[in-house]
N, C-alpha and C. Protein backbone atom coordinates (compact mmCIF):
# COMPACT_ATOMS: atom_id res chain seq x y z
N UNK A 1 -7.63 -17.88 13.87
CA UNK A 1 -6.76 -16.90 13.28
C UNK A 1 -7.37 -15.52 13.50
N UNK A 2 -6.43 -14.26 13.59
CA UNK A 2 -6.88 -13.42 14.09
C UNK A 2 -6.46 -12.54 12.73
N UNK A 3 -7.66 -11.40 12.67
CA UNK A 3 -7.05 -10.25 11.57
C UNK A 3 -6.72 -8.99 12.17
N UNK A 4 -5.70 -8.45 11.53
CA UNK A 4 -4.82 -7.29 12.06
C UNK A 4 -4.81 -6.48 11.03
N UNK A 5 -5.03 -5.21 11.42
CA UNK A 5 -5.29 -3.90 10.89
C UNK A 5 -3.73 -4.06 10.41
N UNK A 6 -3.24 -3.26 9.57
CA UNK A 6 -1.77 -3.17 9.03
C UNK A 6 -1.26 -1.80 9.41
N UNK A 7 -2.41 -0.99 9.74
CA UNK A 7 -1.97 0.61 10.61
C UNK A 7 -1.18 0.43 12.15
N UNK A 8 -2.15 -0.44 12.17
CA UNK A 8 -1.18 -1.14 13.96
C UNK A 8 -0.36 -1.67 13.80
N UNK A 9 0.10 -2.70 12.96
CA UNK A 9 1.12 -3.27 12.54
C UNK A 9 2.34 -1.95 12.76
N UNK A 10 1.98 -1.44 11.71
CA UNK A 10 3.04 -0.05 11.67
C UNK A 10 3.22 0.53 12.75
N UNK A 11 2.37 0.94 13.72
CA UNK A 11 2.49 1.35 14.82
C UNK A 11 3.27 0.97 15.92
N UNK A 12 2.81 -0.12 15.56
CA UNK A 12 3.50 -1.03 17.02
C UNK A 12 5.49 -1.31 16.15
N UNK A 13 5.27 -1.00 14.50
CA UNK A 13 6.98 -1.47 14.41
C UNK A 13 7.50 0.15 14.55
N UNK A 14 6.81 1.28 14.75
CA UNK A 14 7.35 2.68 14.99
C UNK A 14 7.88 2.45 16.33
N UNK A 15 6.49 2.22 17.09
CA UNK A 15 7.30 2.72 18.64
C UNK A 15 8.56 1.69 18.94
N UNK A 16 8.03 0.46 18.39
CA UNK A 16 9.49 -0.82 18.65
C UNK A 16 10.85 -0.16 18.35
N UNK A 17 10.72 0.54 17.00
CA UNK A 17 11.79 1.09 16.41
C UNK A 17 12.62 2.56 17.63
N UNK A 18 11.88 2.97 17.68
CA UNK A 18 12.10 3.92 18.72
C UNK A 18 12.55 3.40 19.93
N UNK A 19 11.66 2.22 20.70
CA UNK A 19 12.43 2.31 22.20
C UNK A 19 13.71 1.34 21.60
N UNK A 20 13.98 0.28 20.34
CA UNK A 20 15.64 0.27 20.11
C UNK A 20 16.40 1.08 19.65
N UNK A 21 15.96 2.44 19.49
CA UNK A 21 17.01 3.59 18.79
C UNK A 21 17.06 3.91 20.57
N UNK A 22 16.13 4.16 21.59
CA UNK A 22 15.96 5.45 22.68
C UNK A 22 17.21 4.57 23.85
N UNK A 23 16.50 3.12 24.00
CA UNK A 23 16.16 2.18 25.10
C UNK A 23 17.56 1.33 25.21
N UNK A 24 18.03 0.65 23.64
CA UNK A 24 19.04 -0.14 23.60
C UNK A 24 19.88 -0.28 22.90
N UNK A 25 20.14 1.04 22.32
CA UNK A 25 20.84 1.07 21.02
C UNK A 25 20.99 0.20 20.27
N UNK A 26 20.22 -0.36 19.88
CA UNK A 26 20.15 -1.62 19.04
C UNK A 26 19.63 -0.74 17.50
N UNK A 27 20.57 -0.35 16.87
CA UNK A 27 20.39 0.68 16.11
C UNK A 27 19.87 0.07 14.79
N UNK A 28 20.77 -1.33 14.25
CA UNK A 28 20.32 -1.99 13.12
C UNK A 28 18.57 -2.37 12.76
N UNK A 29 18.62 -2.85 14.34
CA UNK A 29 17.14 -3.62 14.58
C UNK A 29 16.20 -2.32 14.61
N UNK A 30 16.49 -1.08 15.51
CA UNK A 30 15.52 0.10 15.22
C UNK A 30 15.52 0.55 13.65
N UNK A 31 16.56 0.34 12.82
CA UNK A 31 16.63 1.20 11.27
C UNK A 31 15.33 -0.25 10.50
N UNK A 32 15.60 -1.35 11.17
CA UNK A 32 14.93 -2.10 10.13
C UNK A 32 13.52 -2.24 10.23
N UNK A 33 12.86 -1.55 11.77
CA UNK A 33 11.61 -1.51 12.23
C UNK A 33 10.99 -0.32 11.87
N UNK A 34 11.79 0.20 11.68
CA UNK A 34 11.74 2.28 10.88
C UNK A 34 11.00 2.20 9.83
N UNK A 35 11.91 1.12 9.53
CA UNK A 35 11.51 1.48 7.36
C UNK A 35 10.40 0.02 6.99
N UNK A 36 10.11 -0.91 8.06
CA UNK A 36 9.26 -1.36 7.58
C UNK A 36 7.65 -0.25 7.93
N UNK A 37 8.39 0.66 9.17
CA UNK A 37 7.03 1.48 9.59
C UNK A 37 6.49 2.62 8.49
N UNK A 38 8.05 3.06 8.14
CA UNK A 38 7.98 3.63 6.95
C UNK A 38 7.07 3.45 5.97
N UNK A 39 7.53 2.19 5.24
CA UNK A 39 6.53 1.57 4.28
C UNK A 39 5.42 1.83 4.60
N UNK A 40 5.01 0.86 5.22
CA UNK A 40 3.37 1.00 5.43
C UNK A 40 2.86 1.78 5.82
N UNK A 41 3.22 2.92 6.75
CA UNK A 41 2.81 3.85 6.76
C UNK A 41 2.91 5.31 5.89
N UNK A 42 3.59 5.00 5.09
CA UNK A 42 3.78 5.69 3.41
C UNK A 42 2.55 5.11 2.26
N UNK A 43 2.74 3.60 2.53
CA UNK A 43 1.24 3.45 1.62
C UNK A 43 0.01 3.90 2.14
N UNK A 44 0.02 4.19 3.58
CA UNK A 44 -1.74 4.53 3.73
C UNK A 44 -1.54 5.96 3.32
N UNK A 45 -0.30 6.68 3.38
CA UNK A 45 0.02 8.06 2.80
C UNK A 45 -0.91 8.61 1.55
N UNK A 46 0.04 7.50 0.74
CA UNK A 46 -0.55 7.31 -0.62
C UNK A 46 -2.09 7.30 -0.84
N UNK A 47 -2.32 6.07 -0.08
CA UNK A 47 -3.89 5.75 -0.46
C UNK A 47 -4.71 6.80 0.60
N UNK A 48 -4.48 7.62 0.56
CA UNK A 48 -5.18 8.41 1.07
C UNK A 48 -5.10 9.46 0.12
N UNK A 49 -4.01 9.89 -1.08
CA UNK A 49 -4.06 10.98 -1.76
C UNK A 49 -3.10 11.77 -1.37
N UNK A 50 -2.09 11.67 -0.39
CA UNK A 50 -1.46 12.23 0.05
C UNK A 50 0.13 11.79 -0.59
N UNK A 51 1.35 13.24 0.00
CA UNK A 51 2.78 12.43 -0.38
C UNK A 51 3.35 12.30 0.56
N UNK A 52 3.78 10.71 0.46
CA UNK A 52 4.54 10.02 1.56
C UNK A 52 6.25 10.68 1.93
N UNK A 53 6.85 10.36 2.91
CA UNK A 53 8.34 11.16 3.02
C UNK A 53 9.03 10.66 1.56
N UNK A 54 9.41 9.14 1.58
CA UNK A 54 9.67 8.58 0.21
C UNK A 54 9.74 10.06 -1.20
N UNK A 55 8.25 9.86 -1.35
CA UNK A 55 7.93 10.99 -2.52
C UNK A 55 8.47 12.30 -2.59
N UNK A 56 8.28 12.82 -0.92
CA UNK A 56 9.02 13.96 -0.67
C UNK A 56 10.55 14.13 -1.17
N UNK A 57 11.18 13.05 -0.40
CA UNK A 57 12.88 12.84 -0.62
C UNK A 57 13.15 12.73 -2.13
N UNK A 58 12.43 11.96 -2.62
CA UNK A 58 12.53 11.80 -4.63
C UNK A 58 12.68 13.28 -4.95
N UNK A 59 11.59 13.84 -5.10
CA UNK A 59 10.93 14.89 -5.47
C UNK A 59 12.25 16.20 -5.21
N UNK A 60 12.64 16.00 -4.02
CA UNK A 60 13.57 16.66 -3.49
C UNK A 60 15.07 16.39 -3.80
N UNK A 61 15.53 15.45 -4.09
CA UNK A 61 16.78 15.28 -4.51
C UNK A 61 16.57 14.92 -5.70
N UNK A 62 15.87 14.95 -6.97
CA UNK A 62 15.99 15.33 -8.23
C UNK A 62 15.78 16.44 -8.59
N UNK A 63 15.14 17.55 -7.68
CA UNK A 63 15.35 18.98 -8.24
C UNK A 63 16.27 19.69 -7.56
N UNK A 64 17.07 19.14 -6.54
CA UNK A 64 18.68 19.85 -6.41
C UNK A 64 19.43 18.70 -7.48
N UNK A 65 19.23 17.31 -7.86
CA UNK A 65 20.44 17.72 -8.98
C UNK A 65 20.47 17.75 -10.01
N UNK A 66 18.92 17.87 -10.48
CA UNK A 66 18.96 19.02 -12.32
C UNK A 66 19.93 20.24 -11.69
N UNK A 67 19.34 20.95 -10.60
CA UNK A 67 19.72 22.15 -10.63
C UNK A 67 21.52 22.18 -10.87
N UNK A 68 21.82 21.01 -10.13
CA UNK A 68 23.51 21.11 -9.61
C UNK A 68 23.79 20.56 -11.08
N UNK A 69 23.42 19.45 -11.02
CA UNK A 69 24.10 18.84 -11.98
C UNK A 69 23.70 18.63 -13.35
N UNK A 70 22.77 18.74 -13.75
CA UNK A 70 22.07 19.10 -14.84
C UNK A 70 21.58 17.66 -15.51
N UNK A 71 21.66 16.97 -14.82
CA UNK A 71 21.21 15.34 -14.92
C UNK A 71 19.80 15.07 -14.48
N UNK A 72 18.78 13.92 -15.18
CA UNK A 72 17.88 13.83 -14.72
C UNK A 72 17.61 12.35 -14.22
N UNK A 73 17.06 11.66 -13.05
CA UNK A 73 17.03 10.47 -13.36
C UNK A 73 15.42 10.18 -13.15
N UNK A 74 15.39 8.74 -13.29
CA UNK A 74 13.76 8.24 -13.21
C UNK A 74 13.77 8.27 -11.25
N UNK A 75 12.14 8.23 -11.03
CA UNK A 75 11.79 8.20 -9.73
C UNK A 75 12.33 6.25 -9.11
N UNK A 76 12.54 6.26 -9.94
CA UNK A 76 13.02 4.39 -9.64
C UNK A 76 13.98 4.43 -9.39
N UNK A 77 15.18 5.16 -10.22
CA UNK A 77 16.14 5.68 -9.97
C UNK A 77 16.72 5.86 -8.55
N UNK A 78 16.20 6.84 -8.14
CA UNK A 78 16.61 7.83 -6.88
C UNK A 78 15.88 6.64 -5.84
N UNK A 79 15.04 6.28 -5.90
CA UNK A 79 14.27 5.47 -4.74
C UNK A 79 15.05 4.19 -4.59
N UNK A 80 15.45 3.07 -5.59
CA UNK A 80 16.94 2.52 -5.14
C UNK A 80 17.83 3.26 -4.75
N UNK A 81 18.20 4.25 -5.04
CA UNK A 81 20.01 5.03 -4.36
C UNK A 81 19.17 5.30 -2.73
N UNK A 82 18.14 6.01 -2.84
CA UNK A 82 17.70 6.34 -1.33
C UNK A 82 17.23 4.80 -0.57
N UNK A 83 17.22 3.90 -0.97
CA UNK A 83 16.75 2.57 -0.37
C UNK A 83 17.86 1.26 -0.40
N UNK A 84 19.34 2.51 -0.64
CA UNK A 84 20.64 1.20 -0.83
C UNK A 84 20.76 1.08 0.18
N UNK A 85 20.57 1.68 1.78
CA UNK A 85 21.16 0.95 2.94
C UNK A 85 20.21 -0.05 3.30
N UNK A 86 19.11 0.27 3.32
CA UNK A 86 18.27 -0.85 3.63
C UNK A 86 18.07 -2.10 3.56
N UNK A 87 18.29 -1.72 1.67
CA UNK A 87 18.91 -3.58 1.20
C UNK A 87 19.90 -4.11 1.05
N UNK A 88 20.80 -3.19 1.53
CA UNK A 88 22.62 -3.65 1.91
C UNK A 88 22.38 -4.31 2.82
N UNK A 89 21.62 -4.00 4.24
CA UNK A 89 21.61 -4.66 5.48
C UNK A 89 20.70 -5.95 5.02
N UNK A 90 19.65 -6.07 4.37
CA UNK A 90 18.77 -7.41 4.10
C UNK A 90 19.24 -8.55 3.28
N UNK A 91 20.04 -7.33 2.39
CA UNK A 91 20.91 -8.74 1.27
C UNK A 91 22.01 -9.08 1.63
N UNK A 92 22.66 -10.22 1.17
CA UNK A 92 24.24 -10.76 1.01
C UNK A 92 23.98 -11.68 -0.43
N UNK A 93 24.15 -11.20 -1.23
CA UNK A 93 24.34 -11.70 -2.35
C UNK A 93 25.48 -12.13 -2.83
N UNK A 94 26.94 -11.75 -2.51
CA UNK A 94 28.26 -12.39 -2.20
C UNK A 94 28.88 -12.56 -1.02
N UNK A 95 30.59 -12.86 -0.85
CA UNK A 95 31.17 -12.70 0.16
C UNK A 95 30.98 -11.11 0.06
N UNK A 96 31.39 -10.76 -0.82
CA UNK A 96 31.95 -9.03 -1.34
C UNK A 96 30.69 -7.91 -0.63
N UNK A 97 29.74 -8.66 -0.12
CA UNK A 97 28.37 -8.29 0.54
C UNK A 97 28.60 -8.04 2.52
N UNK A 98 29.65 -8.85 2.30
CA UNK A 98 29.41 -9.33 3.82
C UNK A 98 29.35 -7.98 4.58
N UNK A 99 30.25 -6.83 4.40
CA UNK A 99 30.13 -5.45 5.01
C UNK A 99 29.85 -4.26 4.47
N UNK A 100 29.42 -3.42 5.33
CA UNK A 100 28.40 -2.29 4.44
C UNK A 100 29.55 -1.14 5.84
N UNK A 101 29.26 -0.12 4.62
CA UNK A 101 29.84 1.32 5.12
C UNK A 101 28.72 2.06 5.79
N UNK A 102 28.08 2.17 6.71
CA UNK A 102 27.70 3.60 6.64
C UNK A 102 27.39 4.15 7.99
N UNK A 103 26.66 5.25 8.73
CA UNK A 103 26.92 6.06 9.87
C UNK A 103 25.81 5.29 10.45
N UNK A 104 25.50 4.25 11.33
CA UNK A 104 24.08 4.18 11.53
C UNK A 104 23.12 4.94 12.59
N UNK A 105 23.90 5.29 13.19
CA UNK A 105 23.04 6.10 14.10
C UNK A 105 22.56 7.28 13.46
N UNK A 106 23.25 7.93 12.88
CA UNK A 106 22.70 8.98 11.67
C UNK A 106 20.98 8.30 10.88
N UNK A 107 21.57 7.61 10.32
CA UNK A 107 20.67 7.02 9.40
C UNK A 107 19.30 6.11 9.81
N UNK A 108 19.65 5.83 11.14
CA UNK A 108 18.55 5.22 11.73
C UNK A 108 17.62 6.47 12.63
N UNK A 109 17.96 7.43 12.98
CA UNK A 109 17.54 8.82 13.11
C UNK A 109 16.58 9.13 11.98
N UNK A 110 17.30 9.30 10.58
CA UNK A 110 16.86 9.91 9.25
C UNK A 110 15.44 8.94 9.34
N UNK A 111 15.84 7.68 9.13
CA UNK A 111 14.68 6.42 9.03
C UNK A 111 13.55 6.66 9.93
N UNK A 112 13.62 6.83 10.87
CA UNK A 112 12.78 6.63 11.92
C UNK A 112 11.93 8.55 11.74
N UNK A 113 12.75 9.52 11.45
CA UNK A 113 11.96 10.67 11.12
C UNK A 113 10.75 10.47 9.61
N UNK A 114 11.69 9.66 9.01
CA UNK A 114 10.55 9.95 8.08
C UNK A 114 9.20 8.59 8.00
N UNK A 115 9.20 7.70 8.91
CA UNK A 115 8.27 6.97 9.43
C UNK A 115 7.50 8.04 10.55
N UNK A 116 7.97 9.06 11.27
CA UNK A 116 7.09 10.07 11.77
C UNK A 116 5.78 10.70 10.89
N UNK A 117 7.30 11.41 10.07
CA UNK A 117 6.44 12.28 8.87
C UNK A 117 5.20 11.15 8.20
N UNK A 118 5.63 10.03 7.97
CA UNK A 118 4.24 9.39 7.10
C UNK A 118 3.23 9.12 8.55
N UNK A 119 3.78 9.13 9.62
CA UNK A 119 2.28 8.76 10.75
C UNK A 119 1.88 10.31 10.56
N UNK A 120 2.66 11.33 11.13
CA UNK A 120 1.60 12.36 11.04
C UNK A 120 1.17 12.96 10.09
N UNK A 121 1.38 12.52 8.88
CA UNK A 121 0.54 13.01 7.51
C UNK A 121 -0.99 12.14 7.72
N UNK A 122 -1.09 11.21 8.41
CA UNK A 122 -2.09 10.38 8.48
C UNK A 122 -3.21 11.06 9.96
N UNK A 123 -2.69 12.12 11.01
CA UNK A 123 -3.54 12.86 10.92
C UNK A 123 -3.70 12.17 12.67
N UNK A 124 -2.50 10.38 13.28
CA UNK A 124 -2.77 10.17 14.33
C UNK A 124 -2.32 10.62 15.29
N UNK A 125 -2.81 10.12 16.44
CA UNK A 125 -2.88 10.87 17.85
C UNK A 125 -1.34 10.07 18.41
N UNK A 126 -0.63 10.98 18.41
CA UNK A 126 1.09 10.71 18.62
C UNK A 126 1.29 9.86 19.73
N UNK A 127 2.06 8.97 19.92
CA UNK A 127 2.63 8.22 21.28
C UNK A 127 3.16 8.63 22.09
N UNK A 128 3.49 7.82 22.94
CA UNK A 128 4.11 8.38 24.60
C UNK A 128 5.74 8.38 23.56
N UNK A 129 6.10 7.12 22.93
CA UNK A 129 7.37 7.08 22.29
C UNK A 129 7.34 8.18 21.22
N UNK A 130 6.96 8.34 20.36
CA UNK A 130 6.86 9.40 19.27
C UNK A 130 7.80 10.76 20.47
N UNK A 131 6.72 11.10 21.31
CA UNK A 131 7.09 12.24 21.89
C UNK A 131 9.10 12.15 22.38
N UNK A 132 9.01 10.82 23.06
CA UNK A 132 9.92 10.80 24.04
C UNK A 132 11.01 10.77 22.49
N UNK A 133 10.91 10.36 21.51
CA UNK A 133 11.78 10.94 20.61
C UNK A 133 12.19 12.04 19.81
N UNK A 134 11.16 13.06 19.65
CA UNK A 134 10.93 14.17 19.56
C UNK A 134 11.91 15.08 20.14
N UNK A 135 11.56 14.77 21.69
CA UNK A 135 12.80 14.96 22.76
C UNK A 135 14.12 15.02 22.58
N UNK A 136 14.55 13.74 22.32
CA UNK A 136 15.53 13.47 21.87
C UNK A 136 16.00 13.97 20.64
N UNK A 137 15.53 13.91 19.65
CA UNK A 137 15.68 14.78 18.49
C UNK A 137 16.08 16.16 18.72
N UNK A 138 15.29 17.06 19.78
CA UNK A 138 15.59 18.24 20.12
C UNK A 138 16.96 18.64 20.71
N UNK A 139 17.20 17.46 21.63
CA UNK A 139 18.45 17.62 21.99
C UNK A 139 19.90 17.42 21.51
N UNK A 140 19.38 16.93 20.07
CA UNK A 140 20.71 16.37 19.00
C UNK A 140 20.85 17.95 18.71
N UNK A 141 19.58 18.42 18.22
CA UNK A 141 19.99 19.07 17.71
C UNK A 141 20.69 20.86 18.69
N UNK A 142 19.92 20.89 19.55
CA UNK A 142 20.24 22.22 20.65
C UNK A 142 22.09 21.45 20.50
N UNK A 143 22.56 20.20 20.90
CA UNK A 143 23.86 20.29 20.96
C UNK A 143 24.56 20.31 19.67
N UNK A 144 23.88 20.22 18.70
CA UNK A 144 24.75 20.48 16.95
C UNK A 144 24.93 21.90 17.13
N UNK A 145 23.72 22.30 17.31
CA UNK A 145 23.94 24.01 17.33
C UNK A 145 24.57 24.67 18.28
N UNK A 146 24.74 24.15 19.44
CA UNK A 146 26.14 24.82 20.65
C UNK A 146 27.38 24.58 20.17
N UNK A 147 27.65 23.01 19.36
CA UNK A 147 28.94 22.91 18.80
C UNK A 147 29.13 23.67 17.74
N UNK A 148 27.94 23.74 16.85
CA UNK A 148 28.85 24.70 15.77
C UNK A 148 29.04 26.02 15.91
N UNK A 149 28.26 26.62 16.91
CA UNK A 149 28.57 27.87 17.57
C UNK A 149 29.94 28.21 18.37
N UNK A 150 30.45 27.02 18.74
CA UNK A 150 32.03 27.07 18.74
C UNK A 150 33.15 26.47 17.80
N UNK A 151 32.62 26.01 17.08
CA UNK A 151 33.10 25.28 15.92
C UNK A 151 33.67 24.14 15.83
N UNK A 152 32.84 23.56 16.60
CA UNK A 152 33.16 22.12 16.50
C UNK A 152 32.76 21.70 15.15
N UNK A 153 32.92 20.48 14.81
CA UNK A 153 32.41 19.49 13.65
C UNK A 153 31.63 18.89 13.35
N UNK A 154 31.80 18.42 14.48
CA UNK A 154 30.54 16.92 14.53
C UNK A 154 30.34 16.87 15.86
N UNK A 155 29.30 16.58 16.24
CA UNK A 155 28.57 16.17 17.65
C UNK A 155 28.80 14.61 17.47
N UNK A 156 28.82 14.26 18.39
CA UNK A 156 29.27 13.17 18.85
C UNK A 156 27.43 12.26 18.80
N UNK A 157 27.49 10.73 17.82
CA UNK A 157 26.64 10.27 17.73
C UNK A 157 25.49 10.30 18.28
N UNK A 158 24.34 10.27 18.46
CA UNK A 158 23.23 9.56 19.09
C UNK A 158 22.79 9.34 20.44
């Protein structure tokens, strides 16, 4: 039996996640390799003293909606509502389960950025994939910003 660092673990489910967001649009399978990279690479966040994206996003959408809404909730709270697609896609707990709403290419984007943010809070030496998504990232966005400069709506997915 062999022992495995759990940093590599993460590593190796980042870049996986990436070449199925870059390589094969296999978008489900990249969102679910995201957020397990996520995880674990949010706990070495942690155990290092540091705040993971997770913490960030909490932190961040309970002080826009005291502000908006004047409501407060627990950090448990917000971390299920921010972690309902994830376990929409893992669970089926009824028929009434069988389909889930939501944008995935959007969201497997979102996923996979903030499995960035927890690798480079950790300080490592970026991948050939990291970069080549970076890239890509850049170019979502240079074309959001040409469309809304003519006023388009929406850029067209992923």
């Amino acid at each position: 039996m062999e022992e495995i660092d759990k940093l590599n673990i993460a590593k190796e489910m980042l870049d996986a996640a990436i070449d199925e967001y870059l390589d094969h649009h296999r978008y489900f399978a990249a969102y679910n390799l995201a957020g397990v990279a996520e995880e674990l690479l949010g706990k070495f966040v942690r155990l290092n003293g540091g705040k993971d994206a997770l913490t960030q996003s909490v932190e961040s959408v309970k002080m826009v909606n005291k502000a908006i809404n004047g409501e407060e909730f627990t950090d448990k709270e917000w971390k299920k509502e921010i972690s309902k697609l994830k376990n929409s896609i893992k669970h089926l707990d009824s028929v009434n389960d069988r389909h889930i709403s939501t944008d995935i290419k959007d969201e497997v984007r979102w996923k996979i950025n903030d499995a960035v943010k927890n690798f480079d809070a950790l300080n490592l030496n970026t991948t050939q994939n990291i970069e080549r998504y970076f890239e890509r990232w850049r170019e979502i966005m240079r074309h959001n910003k040409s469309l809304n400069q003519i006023g388009a709506k929406d850029a067209p997915p992923g």
